[in-house]
Protein backbone atom coordinates (compact mmCIF):
# COMPACT_ATOMS: atom_id res chain seq x y z
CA UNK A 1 18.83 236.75 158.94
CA UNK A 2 17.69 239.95 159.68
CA UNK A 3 19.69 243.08 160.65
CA UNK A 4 18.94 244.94 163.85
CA UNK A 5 20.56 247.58 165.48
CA UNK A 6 21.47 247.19 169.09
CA UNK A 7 21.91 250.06 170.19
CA UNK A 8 20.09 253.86 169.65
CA UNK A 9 23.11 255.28 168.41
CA UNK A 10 23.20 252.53 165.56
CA UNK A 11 19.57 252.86 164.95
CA UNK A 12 19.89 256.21 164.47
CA UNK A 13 22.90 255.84 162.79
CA UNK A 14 20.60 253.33 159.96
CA UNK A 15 18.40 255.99 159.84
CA UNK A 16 20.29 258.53 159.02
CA UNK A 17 21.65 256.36 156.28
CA UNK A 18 18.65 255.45 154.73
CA UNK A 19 17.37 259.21 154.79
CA UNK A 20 20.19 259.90 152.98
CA UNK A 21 20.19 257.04 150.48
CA UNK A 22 16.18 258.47 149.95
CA UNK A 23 17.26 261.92 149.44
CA UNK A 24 20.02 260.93 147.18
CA UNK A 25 17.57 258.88 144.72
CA UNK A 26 14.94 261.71 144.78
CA UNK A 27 17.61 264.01 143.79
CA UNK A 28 18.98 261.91 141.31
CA UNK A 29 15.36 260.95 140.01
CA UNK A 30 14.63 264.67 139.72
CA UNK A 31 18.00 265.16 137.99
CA UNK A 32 17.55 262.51 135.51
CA UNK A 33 13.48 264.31 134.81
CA UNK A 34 14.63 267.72 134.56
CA UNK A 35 17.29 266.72 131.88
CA UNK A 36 15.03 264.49 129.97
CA UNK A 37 12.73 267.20 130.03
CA UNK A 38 15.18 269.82 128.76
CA UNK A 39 16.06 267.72 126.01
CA UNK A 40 12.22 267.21 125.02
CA UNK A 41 12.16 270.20 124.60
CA UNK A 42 15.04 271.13 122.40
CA UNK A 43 13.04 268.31 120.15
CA UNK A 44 9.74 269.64 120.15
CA UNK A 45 11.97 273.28 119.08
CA UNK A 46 13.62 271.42 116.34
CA UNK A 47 10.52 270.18 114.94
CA UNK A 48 8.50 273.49 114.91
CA UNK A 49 11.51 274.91 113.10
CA UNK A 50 11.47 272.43 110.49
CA UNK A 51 7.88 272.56 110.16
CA UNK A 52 7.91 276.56 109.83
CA UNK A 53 10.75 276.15 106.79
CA UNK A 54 9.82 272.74 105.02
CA UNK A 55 6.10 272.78 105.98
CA UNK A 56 4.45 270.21 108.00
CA UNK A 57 3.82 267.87 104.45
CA UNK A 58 7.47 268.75 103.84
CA UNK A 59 7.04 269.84 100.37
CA UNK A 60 7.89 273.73 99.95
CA UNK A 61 9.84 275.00 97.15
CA UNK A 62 13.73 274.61 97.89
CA UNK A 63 14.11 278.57 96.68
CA UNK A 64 11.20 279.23 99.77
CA UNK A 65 13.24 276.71 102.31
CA UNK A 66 15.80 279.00 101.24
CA UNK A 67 14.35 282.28 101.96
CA UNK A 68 12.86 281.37 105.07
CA UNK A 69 16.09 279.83 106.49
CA UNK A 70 17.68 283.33 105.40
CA UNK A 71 14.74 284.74 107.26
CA UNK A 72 15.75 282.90 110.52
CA UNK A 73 19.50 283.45 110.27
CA UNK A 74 18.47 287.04 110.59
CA UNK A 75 16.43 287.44 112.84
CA UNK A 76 18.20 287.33 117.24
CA UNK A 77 15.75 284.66 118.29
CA UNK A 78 17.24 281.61 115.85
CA UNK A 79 20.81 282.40 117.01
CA UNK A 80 21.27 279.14 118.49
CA UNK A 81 19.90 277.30 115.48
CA UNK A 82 22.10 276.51 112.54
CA UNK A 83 20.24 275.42 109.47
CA UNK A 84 21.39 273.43 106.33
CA UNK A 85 19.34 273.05 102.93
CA UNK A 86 21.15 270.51 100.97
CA UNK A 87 19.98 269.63 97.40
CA UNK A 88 19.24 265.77 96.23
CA UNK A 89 22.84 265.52 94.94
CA UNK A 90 24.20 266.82 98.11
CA UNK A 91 25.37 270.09 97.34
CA UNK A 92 24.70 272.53 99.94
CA UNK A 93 21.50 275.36 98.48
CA UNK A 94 21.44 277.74 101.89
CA UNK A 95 22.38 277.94 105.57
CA UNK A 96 25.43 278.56 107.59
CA UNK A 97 26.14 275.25 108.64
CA UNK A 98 29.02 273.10 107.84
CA UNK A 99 29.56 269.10 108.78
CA UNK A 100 32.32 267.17 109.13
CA UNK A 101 30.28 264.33 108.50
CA UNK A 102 26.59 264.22 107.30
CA UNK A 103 24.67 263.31 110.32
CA UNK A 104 21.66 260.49 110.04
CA UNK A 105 17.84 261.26 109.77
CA UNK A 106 15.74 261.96 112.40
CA UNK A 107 17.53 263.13 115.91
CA UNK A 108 20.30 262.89 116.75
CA UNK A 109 22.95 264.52 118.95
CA UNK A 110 26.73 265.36 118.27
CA UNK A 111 29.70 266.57 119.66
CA UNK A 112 33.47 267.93 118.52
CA UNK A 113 33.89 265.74 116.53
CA UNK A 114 31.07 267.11 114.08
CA UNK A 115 32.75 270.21 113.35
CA UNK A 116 30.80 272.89 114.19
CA UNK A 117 32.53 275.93 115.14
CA UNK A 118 31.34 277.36 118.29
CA UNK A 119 29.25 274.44 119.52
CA UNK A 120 30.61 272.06 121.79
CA UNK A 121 27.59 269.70 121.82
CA UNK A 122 24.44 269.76 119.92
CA UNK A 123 21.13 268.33 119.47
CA UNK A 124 20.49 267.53 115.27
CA UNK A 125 17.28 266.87 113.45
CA UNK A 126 17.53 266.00 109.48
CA UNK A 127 14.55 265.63 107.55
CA UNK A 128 14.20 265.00 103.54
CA UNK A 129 11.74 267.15 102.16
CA UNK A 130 11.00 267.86 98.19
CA UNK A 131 12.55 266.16 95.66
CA UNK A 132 15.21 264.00 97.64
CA UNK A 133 16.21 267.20 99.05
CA UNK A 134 17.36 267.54 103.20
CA UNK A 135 17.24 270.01 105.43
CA UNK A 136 19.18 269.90 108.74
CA UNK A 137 18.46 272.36 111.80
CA UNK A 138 21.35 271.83 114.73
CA UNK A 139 20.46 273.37 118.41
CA UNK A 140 23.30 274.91 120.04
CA UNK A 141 22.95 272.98 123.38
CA UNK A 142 25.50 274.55 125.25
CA UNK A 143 22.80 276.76 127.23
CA UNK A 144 21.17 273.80 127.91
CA UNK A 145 24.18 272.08 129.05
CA UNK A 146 24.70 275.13 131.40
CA UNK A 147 21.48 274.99 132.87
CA UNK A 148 21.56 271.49 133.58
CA UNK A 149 24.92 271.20 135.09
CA UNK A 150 24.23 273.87 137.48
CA UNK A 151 20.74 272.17 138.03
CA UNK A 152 22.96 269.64 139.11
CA UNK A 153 25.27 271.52 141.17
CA UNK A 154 22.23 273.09 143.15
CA UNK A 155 20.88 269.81 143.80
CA UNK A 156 23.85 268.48 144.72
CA UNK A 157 24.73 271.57 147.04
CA UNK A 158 20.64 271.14 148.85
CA UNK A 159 21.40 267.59 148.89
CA UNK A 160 24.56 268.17 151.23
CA UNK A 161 22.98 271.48 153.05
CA UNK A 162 19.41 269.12 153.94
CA UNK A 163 22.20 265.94 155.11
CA UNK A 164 24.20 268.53 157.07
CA UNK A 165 20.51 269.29 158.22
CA UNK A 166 19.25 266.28 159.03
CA UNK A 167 22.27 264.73 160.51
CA UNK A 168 22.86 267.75 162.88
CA UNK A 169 19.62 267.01 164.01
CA UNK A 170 19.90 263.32 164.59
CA UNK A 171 23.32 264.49 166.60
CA UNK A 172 21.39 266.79 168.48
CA UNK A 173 18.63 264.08 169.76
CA UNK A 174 21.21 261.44 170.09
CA UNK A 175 23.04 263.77 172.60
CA UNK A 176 20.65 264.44 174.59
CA UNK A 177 18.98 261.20 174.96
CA UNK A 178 22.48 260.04 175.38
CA UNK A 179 23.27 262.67 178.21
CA UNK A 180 19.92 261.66 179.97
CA UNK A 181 20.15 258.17 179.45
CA UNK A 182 23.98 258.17 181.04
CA UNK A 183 22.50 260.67 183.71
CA UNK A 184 20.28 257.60 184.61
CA UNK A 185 22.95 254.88 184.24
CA UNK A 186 25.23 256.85 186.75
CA UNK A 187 22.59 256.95 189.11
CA UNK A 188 21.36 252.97 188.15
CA UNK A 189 25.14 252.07 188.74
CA UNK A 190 25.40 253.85 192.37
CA UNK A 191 22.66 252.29 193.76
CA UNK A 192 23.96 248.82 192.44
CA UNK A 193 27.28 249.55 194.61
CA UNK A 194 25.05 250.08 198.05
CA UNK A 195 24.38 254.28 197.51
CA UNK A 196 20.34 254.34 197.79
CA UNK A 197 20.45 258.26 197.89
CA UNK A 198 21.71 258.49 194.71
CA UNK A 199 18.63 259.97 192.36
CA UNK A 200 18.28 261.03 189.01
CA UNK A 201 18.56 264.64 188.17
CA UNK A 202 15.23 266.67 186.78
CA UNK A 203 15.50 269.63 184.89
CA UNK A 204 11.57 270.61 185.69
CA UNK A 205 10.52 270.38 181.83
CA UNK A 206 7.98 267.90 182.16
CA UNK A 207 8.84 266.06 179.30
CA UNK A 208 8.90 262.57 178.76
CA UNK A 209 12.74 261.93 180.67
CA UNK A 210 11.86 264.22 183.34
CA UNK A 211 8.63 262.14 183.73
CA UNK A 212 10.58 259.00 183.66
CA UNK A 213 12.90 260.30 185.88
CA UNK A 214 10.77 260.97 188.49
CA UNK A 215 9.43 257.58 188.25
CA UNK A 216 11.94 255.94 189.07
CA UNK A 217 13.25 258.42 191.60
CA UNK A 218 9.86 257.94 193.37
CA UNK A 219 10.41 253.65 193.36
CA UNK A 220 13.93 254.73 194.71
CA UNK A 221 12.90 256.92 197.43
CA UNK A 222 10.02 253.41 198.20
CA UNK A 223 13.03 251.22 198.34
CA UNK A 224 15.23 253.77 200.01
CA UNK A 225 12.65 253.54 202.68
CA UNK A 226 11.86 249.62 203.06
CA UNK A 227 15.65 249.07 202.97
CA UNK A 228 15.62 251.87 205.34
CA UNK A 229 13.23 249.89 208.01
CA UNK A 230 14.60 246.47 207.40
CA UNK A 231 17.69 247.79 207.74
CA UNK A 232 16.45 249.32 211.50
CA UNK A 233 14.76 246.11 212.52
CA UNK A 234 17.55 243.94 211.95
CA UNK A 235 19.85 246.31 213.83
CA UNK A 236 17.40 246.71 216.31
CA UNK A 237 17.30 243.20 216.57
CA UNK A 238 20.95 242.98 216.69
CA UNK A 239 21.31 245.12 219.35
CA UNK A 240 18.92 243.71 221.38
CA UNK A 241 20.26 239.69 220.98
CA UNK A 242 23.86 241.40 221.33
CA UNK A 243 23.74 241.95 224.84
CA UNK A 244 22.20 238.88 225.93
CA UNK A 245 24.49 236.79 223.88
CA UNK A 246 27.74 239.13 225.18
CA UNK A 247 26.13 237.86 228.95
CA UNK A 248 25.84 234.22 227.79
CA UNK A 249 29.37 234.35 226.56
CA UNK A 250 30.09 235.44 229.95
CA UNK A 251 28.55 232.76 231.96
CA UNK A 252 29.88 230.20 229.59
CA UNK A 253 33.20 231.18 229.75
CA UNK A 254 32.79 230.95 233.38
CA UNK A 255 31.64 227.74 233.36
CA UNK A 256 34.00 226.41 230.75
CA UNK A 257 36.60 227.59 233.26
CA UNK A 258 34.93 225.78 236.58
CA UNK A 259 34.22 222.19 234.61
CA UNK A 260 37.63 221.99 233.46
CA UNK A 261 38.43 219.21 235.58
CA UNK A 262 35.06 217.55 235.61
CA UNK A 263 33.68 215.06 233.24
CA UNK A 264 31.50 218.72 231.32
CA UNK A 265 34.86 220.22 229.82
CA UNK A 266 34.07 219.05 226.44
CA UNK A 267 31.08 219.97 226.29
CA UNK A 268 31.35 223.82 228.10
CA UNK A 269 34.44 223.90 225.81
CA UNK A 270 32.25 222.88 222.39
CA UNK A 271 29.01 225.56 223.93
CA UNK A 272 31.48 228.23 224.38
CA UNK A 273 33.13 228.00 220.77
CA UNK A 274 29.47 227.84 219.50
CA UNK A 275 28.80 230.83 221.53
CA UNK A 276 32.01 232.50 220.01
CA UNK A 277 30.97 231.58 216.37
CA UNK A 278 27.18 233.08 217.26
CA UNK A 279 28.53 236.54 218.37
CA UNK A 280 30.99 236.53 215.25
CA UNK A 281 28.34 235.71 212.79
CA UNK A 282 25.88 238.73 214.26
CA UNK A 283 29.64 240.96 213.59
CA UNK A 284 29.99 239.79 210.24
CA UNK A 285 25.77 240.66 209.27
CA UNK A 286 26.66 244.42 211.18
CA UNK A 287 29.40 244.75 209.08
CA UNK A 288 28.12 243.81 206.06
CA UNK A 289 24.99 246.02 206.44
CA UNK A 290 27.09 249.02 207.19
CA UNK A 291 28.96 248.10 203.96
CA UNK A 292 25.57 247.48 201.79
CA UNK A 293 24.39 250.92 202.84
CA UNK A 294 27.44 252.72 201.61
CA UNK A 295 27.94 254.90 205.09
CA UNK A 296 31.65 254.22 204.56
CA UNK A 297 31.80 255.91 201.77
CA UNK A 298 32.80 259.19 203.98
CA UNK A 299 35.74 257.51 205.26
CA UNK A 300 37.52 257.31 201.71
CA UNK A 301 40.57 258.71 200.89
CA UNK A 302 43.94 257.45 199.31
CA UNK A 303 44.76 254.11 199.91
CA UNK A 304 48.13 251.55 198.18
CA UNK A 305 46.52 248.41 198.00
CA UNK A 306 50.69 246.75 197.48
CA UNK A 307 51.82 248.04 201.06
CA UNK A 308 48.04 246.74 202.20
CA UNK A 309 49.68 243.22 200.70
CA UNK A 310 51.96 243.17 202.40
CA UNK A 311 50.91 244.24 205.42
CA UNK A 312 48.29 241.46 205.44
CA UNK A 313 50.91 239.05 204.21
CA UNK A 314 53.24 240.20 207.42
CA UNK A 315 50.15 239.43 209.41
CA UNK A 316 48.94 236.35 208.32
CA UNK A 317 52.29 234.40 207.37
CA UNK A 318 52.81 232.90 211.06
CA UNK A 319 48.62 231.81 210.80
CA UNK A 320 49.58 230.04 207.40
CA UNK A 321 52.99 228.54 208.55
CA UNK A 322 51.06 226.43 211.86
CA UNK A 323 49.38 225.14 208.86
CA UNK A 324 52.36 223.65 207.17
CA UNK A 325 51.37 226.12 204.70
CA UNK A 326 53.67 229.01 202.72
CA UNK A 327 51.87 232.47 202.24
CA UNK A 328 53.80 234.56 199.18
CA UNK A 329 53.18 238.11 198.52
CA UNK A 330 54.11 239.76 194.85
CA UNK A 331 53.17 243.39 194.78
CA UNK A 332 54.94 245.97 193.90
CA UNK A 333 53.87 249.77 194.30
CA UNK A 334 52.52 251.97 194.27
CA UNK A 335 48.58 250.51 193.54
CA UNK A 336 46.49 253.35 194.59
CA UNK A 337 42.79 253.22 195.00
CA UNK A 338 40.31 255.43 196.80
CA UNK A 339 38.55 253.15 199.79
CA UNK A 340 38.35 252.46 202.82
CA UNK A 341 41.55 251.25 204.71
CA UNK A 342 39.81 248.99 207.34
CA UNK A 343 37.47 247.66 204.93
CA UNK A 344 40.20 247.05 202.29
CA UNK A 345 42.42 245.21 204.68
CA UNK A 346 39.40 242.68 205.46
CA UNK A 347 38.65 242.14 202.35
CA UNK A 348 42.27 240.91 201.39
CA UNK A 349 42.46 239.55 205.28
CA UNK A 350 38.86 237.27 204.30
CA UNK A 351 40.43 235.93 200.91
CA UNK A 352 43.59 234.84 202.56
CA UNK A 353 41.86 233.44 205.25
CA UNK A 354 39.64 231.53 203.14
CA UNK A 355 42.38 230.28 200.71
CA UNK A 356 43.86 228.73 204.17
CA UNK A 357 41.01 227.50 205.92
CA UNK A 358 39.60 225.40 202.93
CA UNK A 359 42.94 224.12 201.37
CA UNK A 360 44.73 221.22 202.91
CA UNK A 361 47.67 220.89 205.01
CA UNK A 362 50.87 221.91 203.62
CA UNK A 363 48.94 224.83 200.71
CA UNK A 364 50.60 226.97 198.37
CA UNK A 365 48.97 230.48 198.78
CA UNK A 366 49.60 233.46 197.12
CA UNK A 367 48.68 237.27 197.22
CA UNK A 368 49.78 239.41 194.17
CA UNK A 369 49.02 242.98 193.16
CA UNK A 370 48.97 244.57 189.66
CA UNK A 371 47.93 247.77 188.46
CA UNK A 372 46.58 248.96 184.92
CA UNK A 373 45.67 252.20 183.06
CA UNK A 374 42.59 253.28 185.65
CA UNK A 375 42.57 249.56 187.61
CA UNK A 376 44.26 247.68 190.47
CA UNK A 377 43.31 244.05 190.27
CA UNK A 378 43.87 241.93 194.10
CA UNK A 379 44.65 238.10 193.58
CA UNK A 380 44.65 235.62 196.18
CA UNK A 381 45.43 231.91 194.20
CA UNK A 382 45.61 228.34 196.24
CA UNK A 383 46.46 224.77 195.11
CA UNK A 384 43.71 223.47 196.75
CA UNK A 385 40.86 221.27 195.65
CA UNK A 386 39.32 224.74 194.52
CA UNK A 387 35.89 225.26 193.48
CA UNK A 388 33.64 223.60 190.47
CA UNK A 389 32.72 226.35 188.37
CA UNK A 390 28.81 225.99 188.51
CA UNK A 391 29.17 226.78 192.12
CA UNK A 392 31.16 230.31 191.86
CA UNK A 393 27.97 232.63 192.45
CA UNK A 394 26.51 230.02 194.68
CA UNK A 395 29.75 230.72 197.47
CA UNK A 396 29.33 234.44 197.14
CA UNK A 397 26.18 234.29 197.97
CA UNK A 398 25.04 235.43 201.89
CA UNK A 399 25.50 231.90 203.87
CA UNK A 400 26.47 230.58 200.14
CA UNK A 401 28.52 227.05 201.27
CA UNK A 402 29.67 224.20 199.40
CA UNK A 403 27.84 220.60 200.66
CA UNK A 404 31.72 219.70 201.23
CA UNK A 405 32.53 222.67 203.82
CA UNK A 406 29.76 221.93 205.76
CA UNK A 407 31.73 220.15 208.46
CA UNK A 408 34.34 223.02 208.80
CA UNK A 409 33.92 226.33 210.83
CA UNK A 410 32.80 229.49 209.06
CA UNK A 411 29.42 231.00 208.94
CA UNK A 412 29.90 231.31 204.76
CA UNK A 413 29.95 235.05 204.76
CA UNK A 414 33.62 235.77 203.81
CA UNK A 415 33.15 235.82 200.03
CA UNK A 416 29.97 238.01 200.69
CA UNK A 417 31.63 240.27 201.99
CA UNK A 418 34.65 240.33 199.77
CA UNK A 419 32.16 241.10 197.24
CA UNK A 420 30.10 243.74 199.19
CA UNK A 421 33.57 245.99 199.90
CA UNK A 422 34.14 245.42 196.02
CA UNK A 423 31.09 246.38 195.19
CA UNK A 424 31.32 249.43 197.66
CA UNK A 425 34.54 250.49 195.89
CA UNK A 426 33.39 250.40 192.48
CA UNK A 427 34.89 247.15 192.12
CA UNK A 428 33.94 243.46 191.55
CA UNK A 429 34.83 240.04 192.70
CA UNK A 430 35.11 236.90 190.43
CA UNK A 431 36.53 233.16 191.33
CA UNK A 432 38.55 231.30 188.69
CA UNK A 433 40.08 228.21 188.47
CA UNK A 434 43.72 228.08 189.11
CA UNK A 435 43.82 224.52 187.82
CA UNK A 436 44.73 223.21 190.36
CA UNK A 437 42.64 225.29 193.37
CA UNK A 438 41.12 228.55 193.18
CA UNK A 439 42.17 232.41 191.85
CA UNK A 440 40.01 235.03 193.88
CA UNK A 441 40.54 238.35 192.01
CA UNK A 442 39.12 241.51 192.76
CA UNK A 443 39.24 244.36 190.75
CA UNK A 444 38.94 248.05 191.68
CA UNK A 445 39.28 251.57 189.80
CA UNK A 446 42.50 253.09 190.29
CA UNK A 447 42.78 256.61 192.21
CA UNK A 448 42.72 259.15 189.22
């Protein structure tokens, strides 16, 4: 299974992390040549020494080994070198140098515990030349050592200055795409909740956001303007049918009155509730396309959505009691939210009203309030029959109606536009089941 990021801050975040795995193996790889280097050549040193005093056959004289290591332990240039001419039976001819323990042929290196005053660590090469003899040179390494732990120091200190570097960088670009990309989210998020002016800010750089940006603030400004003249036709239209229908309503209501005696006052009765029901639905579509275009967004201000409870609760108890049913009301305040008072009260009015109408006879319904760090959620629950879960987005939906609420009266826009003032609020709408009936809860951002 593969890794992948999800997000641009995690892919950056992976490749920051491999750029600095990388830098720390080419450090460490550079480290590791340097040294081996260094330590080359301390051997090839050794070597050219011992060729200089034993001869590259290795057979001077032991008095010339000893006159030209005398040579060399005078002179300012072998003062790191120590030098050791030690006779077949082991006894030591010429040189400075004194073991703690006779060190193997070939190289070798050696610490403390070889004895050596002054040298901490130490790079050995004994060779047996005439006779049986041996000659050991020793190579103060504690220059070297120097050099190569402040090689490792400086990598080590570019190492942290090229991370600090790089990851600045990385910061840098993951800001501002962040900042540009959450410049475009706010504005993608307030024209989901109805605000079509909303656009997303330019700086006039021309670069590849600003391009972007003015993409999709020209599509906005295309859709601002078909919503725009859908939006005018159907009002137009609305307007137009209004009248006439207000004038039907009329003349049926003065019929309904003249037939009540006569053998028509069902039927005037049943055309004048369908007349009623026509001139509430066109209400309901005004409403909810002044709500989907956000105008009522000037009208906010402070609102407690627990005295709106119970206000509603007040209102509606008497409606639910002809019902056989018993309306409840937990809040307790104060819930604040910023909204619309009218539009607030409907929207807890529609979800009562709906919990009543489509439970039977003798319901439990309930209205509670609670409030959160930066949310107030609205819960209207019934004991009814409630609603299957596969149908919960089909309900919200605009004339959204169950096959089994087809025979009752409604025009199925009450959820719709529960959902729309939600939505205008910054809030959503979701159904769950109460098991048994249904839990309506809205949710809204608390007033800061």
């Amino acid at each position: 299974m593969r890794f992948r990021p999800r997000s641009f801050r995690a892919t950056v975040a992976v490749y920051v992390g491999v750029i600095f795995v990388a830098l720390i193996a080419v450090r460490a790889t550079n480290q590791v040549i340097v040294h081996d280097a260094l330590n080359r050549a301390v051997d090839r040193r050794l070597e050219e020494e011992m060729d200089e005093i034993a001869g590259p056959p290795r057979d001077a004289t032991m008095a010339t080994m000893a006159q030209r290591i005398a040579a060399k332990q005078a002179t300012h240039e072998s003062a790191d070198l120590i030098f050791l001419l030690r006779d077949p039976a082991g006894r030591a001819v010429a040189g400075k140098l004194r073991l703690a323990a006779p060190p193997p042929v070939g190289f070798s290196d050696f610490g403390d515990v070889a004895g050596v005053d002054g040298v901490a660590h130490g790079r050995v090469l004994v060779a047996r030349v005439t006779g049986g003899a041996s000659l050991t040179i020793v190579s103060d390494n504690d220059v070297v050592d120097g050099f190569d732990a402040l090689l490792f120091q400086v990598q080590l200190a570019s190492l942290a200055i090229g991370l600090l570097v790089f990851a600045g960088g990385a910061a840098a670009i993951v800001w501002e795409v962040s900042r540009r990309l959450h410049a475009m989210q706010r504005t993608f998020d307030s024209v989901m909740a109805g605000n079509l002016a909303s656009r997303i800010p330019v700086d006039g750089s021309g670069s590849e956001f600003d391009r972007q940006a003015a993409a999709f603030n020209a599509m906005l400004d295309r859709i601002d303007a078909l919503m725009a003249n859908v939006k005018h036709a159907a009002r137009d239209v609305a307007h137009e049918l209004k009248s006439p229908l207000a004038r039907l309503r009329n003349r049926v209501a003065g019929l309904e009155r003249r037939a009540r005696d006569s053998p028509f006052a069902v039927d005037s009765a049943a055309i004048l509730a369908e007349t009623d029901e026509l001139l509430e639905l066109f209400a309901s579509l005004m409403r909810l396309w002044e709500i989907e275009g956000g105008e009522r967004r000037g009208r906010f201000g402070a609102v407690d959505v627990a005295q709106l409870a119970h206000e509603v609760g007040d209102t509606l108890r008497p409606v639910a009691e002809d019902r056989g049913d018993r309306l409840t009301v937990s809040a307790t305040g104060p819930a604040l939210v910023r909204g619309d008072m009218r539009l607030l009260r409907q929207l807890v009015v529609n979800l009562v009203e709906n919990a009543i109408r489509h439970t039977p006879q003798g319901a439990q319904v309930a209205i509670d309030v609670r409030s959160g760090a930066g949310w107030v959620a609205i819960s209207v629950v019934d004991d009814g029959t409630g609603i299957p879960a596969e149908a919960h987005a089909t309900v919200i939906l605009r004339f959204g109606r169950l096959e089994t609420a087809a025979d009752r009266p409604g025009q199925g826009l009450g959820l719709t536009l529960v959902d729309a003032i939600a939505r205008l609020h910054g809030g959503a709408l979701r159904l769950e089941d109460a098991a048994p009936g249904l839990r309506a809860v809205v949710t809204l951002p608390a007033q800061a």
